[in-house]
PDB file of N, CA and C in Angstrom:
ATOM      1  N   UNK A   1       0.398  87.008 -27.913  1.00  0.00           N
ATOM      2  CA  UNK A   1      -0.862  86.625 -27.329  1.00  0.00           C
ATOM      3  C   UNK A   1      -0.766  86.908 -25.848  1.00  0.00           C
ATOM      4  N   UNK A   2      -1.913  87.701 -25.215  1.00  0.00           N
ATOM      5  CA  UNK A   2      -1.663  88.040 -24.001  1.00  0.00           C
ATOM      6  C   UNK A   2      -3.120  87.730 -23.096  1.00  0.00           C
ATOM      7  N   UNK A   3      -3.070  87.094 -21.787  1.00  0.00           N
ATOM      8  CA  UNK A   3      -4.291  86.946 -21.322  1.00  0.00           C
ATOM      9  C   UNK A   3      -4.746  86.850 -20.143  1.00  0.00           C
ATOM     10  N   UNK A   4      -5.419  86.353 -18.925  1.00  0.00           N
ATOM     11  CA  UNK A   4      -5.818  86.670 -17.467  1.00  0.00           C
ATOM     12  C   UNK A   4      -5.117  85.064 -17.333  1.00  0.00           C
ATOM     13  N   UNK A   5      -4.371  84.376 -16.674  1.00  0.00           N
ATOM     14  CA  UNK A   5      -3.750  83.296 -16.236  1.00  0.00           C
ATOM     15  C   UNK A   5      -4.733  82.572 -15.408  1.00  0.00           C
ATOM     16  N   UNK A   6      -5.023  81.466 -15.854  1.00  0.00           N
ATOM     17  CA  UNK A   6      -6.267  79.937 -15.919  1.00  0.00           C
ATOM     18  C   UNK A   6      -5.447  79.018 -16.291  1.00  0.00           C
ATOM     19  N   UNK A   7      -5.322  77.973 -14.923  1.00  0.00           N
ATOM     20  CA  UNK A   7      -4.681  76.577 -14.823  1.00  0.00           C
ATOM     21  C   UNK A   7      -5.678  75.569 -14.857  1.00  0.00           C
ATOM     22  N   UNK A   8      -6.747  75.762 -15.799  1.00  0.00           N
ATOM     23  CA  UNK A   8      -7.984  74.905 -16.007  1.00  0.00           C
ATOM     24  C   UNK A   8      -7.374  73.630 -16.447  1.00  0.00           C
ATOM     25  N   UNK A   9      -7.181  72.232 -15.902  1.00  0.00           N
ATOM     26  CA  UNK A   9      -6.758  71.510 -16.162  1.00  0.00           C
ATOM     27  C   UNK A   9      -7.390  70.711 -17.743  1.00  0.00           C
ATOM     28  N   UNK A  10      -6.371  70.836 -18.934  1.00  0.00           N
ATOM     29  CA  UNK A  10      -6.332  70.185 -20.530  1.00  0.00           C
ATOM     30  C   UNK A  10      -7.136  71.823 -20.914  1.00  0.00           C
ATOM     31  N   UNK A  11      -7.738  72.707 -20.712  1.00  0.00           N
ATOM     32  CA  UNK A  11      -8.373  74.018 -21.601  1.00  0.00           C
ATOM     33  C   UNK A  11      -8.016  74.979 -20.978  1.00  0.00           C
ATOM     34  N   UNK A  12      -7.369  75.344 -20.202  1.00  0.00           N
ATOM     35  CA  UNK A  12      -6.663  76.769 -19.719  1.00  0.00           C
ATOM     36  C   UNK A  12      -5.382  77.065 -20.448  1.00  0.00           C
ATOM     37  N   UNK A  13      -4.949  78.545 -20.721  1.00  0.00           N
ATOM     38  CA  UNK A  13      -3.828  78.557 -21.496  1.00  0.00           C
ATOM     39  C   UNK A  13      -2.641  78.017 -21.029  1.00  0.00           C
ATOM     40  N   UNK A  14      -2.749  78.094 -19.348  1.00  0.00           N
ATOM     41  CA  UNK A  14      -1.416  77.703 -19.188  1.00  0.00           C
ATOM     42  C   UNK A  14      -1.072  75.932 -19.495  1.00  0.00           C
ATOM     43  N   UNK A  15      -2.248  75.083 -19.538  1.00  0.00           N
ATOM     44  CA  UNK A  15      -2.204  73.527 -19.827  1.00  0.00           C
ATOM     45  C   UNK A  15      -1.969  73.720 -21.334  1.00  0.00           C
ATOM     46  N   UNK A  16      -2.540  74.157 -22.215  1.00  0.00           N
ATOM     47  CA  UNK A  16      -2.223  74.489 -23.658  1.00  0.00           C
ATOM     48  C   UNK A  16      -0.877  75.045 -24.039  1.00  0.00           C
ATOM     49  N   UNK A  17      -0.198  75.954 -23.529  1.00  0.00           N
ATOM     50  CA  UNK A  17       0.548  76.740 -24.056  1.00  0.00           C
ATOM     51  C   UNK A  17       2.051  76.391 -23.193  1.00  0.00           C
ATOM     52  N   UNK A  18       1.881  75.861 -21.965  1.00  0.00           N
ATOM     53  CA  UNK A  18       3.209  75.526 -21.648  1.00  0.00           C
ATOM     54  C   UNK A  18       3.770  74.059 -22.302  1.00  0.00           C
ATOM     55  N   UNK A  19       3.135  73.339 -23.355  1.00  0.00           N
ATOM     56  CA  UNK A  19       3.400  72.419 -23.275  1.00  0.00           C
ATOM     57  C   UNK A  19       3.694  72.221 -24.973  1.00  0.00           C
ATOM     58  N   UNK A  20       3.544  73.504 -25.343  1.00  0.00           N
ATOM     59  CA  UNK A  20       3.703  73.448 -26.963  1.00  0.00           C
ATOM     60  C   UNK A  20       5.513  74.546 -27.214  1.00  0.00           C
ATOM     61  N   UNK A  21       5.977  74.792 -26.397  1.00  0.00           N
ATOM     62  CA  UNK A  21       6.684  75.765 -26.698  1.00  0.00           C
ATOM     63  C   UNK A  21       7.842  75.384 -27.192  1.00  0.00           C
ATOM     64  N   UNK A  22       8.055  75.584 -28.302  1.00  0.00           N
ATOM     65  CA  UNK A  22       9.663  74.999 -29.690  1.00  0.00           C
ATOM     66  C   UNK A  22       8.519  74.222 -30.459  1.00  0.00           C
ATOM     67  N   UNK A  23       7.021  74.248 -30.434  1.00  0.00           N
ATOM     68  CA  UNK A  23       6.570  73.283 -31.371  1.00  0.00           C
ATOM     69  C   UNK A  23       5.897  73.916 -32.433  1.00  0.00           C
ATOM     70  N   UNK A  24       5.544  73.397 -33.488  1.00  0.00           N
ATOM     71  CA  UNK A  24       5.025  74.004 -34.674  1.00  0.00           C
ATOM     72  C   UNK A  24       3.467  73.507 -34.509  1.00  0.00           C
ATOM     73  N   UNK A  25       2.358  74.063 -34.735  1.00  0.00           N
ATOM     74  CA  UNK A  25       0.871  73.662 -34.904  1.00  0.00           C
ATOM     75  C   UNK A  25      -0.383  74.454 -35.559  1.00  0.00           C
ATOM     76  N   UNK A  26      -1.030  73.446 -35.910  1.00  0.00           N
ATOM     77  CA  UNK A  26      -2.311  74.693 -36.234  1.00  0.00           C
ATOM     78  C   UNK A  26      -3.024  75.182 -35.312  1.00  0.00           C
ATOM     79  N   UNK A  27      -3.151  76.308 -35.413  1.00  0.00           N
ATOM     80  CA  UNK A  27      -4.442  77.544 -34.325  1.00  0.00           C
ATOM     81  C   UNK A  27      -4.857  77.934 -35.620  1.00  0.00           C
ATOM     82  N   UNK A  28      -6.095  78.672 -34.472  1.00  0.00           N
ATOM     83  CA  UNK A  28      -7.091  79.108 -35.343  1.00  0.00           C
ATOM     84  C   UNK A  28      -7.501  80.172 -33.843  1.00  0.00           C
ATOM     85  N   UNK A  29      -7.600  81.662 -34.437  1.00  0.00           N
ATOM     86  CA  UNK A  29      -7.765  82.356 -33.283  1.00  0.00           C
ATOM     87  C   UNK A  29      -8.743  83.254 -34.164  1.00  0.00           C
ATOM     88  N   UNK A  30      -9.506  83.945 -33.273  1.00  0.00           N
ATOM     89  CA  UNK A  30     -10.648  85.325 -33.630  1.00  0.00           C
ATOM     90  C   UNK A  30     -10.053  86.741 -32.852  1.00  0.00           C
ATOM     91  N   UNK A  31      -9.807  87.432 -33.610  1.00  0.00           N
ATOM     92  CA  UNK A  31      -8.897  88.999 -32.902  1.00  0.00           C
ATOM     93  C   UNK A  31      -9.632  89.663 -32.142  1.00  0.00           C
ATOM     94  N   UNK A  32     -10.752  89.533 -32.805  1.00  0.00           N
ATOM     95  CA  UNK A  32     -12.469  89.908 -32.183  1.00  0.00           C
ATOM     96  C   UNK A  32     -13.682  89.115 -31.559  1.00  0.00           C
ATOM     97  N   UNK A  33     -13.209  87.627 -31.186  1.00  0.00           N
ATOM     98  CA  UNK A  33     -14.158  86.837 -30.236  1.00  0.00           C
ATOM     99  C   UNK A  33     -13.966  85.774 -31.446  1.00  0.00           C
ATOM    100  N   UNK A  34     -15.137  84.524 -31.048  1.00  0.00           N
ATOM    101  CA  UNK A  34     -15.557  83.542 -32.219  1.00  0.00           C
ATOM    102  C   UNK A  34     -16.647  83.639 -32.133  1.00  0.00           C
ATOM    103  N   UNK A  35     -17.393  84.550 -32.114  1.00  0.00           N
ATOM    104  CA  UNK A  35     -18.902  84.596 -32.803  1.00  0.00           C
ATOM    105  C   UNK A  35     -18.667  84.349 -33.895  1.00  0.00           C
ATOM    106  N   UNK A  36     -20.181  83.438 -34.302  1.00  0.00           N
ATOM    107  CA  UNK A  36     -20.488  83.417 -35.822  1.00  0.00           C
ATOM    108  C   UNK A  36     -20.302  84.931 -36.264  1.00  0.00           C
ATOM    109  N   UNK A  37     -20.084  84.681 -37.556  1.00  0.00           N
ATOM    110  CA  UNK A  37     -19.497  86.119 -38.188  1.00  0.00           C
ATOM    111  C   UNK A  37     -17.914  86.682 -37.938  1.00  0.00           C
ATOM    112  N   UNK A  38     -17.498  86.093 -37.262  1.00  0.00           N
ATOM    113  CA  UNK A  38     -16.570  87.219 -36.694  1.00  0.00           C
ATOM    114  C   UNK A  38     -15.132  86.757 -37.612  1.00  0.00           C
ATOM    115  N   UNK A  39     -14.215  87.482 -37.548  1.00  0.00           N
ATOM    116  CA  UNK A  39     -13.130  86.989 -38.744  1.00  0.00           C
ATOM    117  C   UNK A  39     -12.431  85.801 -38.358  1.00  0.00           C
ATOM    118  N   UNK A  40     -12.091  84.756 -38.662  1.00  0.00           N
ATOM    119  CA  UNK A  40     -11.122  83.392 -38.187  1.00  0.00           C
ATOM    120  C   UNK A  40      -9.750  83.569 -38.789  1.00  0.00           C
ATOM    121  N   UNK A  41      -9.147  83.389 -37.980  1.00  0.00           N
ATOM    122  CA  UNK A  41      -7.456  83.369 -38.620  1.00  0.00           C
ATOM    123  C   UNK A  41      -7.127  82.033 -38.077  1.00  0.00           C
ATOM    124  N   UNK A  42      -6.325  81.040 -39.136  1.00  0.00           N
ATOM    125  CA  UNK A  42      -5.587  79.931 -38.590  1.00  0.00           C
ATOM    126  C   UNK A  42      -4.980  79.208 -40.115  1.00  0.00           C
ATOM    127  N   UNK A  43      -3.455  79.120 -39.326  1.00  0.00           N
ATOM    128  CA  UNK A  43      -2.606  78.621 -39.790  1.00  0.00           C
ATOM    129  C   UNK A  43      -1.534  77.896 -39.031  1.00  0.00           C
ATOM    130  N   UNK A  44      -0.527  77.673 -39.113  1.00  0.00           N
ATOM    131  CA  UNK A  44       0.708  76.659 -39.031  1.00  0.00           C
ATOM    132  C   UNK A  44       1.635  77.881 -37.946  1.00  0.00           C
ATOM    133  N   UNK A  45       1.820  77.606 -36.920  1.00  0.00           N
ATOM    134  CA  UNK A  45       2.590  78.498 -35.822  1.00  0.00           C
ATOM    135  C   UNK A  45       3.475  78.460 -35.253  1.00  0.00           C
ATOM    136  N   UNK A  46       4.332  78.571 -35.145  1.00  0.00           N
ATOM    137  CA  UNK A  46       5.879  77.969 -34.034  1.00  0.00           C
ATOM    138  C   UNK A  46       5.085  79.223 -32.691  1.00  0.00           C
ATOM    139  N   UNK A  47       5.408  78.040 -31.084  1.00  0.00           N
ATOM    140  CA  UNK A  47       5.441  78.884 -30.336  1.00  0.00           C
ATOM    141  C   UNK A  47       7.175  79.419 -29.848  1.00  0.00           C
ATOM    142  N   UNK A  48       7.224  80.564 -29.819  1.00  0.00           N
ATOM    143  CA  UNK A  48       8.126  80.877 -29.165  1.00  0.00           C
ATOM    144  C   UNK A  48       8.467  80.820 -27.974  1.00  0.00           C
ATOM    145  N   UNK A  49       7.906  80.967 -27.243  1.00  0.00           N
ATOM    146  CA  UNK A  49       8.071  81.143 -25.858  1.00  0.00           C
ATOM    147  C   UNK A  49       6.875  81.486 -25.461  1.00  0.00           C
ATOM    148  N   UNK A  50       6.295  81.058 -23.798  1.00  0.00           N
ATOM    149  CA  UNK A  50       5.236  81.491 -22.820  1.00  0.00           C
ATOM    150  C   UNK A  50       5.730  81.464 -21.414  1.00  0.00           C
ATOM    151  N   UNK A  51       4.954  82.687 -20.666  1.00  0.00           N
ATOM    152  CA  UNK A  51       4.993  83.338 -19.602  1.00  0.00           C
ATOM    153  C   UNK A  51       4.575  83.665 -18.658  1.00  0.00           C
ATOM    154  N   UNK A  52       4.499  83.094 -17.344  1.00  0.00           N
ATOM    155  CA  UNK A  52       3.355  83.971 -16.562  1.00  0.00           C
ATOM    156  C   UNK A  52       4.074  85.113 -16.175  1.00  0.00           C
ATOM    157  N   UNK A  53       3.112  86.375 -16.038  1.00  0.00           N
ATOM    158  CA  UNK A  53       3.589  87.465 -15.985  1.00  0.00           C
ATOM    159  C   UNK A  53       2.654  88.062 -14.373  1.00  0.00           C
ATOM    160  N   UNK A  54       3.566  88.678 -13.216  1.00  0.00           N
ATOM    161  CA  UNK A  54       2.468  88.200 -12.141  1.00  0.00           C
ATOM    162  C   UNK A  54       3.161  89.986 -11.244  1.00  0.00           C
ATOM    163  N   UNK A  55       2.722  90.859 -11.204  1.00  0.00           N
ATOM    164  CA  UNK A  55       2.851  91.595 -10.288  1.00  0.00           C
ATOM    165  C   UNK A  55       2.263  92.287  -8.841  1.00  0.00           C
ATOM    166  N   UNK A  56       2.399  92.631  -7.996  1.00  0.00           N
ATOM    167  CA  UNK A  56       2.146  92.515  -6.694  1.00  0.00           C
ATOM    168  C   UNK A  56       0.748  93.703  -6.997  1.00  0.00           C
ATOM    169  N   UNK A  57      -0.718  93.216  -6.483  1.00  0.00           N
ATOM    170  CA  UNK A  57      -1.461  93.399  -6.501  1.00  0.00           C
ATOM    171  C   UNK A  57      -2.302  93.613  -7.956  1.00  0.00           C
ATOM    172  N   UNK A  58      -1.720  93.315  -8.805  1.00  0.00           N
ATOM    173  CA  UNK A  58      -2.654  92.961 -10.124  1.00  0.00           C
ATOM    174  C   UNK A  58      -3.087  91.529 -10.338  1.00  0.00           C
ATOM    175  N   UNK A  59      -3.709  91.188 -11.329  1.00  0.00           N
ATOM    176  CA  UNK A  59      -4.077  90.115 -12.137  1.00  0.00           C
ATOM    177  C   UNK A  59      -2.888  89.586 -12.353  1.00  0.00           C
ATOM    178  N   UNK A  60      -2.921  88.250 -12.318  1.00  0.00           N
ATOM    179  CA  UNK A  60      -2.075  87.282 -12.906  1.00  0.00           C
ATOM    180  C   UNK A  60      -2.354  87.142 -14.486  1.00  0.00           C
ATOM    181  N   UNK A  61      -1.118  87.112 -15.079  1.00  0.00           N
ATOM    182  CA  UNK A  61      -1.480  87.199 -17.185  1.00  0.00           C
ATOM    183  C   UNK A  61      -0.456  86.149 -17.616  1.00  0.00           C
ATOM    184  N   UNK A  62      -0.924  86.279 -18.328  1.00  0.00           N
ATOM    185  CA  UNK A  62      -0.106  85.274 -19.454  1.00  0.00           C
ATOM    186  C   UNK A  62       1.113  85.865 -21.102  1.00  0.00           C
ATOM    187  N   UNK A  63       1.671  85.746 -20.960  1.00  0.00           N
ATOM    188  CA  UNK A  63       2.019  86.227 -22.546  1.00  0.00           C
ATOM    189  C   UNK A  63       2.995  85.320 -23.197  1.00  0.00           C
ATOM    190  N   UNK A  64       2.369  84.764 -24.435  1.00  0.00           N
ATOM    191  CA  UNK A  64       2.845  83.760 -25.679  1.00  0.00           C
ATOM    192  C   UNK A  64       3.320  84.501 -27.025  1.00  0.00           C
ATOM    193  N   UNK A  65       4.448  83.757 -27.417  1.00  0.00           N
ATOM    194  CA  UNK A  65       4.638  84.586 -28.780  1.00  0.00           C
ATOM    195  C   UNK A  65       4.777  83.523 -29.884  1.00  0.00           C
ATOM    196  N   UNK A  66       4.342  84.065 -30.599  1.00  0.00           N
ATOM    197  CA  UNK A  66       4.258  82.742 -31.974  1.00  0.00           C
ATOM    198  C   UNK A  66       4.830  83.296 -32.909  1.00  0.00           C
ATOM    199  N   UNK A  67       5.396  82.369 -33.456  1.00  0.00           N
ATOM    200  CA  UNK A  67       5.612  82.972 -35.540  1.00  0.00           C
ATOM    201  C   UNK A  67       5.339  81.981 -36.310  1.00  0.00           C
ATOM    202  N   UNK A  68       4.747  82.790 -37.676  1.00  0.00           N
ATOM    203  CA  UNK A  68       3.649  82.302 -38.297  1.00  0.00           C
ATOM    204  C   UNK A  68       4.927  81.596 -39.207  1.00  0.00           C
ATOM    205  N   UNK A  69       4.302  80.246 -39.203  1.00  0.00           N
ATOM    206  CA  UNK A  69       5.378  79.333 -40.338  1.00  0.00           C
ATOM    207  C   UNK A  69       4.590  78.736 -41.824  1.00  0.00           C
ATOM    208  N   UNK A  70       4.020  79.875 -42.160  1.00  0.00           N
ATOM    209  CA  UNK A  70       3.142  79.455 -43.622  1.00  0.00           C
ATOM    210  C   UNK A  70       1.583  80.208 -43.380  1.00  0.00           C
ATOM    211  N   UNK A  71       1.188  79.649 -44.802  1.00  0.00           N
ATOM    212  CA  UNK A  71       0.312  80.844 -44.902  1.00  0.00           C
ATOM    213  C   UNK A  71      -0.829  81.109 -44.089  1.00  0.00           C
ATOM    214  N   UNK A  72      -1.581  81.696 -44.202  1.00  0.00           N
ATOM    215  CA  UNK A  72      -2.820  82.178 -43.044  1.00  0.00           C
ATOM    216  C   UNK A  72      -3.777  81.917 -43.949  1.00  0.00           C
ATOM    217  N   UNK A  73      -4.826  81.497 -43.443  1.00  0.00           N
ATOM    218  CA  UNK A  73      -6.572  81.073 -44.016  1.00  0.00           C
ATOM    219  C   UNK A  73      -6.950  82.316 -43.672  1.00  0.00           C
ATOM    220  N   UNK A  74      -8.155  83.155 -44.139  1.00  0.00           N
ATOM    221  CA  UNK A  74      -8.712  83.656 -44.039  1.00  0.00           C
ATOM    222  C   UNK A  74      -9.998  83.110 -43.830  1.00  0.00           C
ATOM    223  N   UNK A  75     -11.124  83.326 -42.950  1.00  0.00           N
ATOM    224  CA  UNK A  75     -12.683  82.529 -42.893  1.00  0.00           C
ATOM    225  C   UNK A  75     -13.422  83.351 -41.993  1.00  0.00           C
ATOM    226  N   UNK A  76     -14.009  82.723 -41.748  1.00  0.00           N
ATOM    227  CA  UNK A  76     -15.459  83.066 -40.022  1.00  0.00           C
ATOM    228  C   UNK A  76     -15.935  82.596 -39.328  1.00  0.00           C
ATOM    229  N   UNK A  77     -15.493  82.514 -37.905  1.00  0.00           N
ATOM    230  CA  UNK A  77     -16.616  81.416 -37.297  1.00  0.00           C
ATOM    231  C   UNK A  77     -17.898  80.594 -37.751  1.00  0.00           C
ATOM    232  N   UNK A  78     -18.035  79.929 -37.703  1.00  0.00           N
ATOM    233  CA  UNK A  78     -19.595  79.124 -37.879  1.00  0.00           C
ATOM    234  C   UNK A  78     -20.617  79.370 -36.740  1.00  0.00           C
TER     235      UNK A  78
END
């Protein structure tokens, strides 16, 4: 998972994601947005590890790695 780095305090990734890492949980992510319609994936996740990733005159990013610990739902936004 890779993304633009937001310290939005309790909904930015970095408040979300630094604080789950060695933990197992459900997500539910859209590959393609969460519009209604759009495909939903969510299941049971170990995070591996997260990152800020920061080089001299770019964007500040993020990158998380998960592994999937059981099966995946298939669905669609509402």
């Amino acid at each position: 998972l890779r993304g633009a780095f937001d310290d939005t305090d309790t909904t930015g990734p970095d408040a979300v994601l630094s604080g789950i890492v060695g933990k197992t949980g459900t997500v539910s992510y859209g590959p393609a947005g969460s519009s209604p319609g759009q495909r939903k994936i969510t299941g049971e996740f170990l995070c591996l590890s997260y990152r800020i990733v920061s080089k001299v005159g770019d964007q500040v990013r993020f990158e998380a790695r998960f592994k999937q610990d059981d099966a995946i739902t298939l669905t669609t936004w509402a």
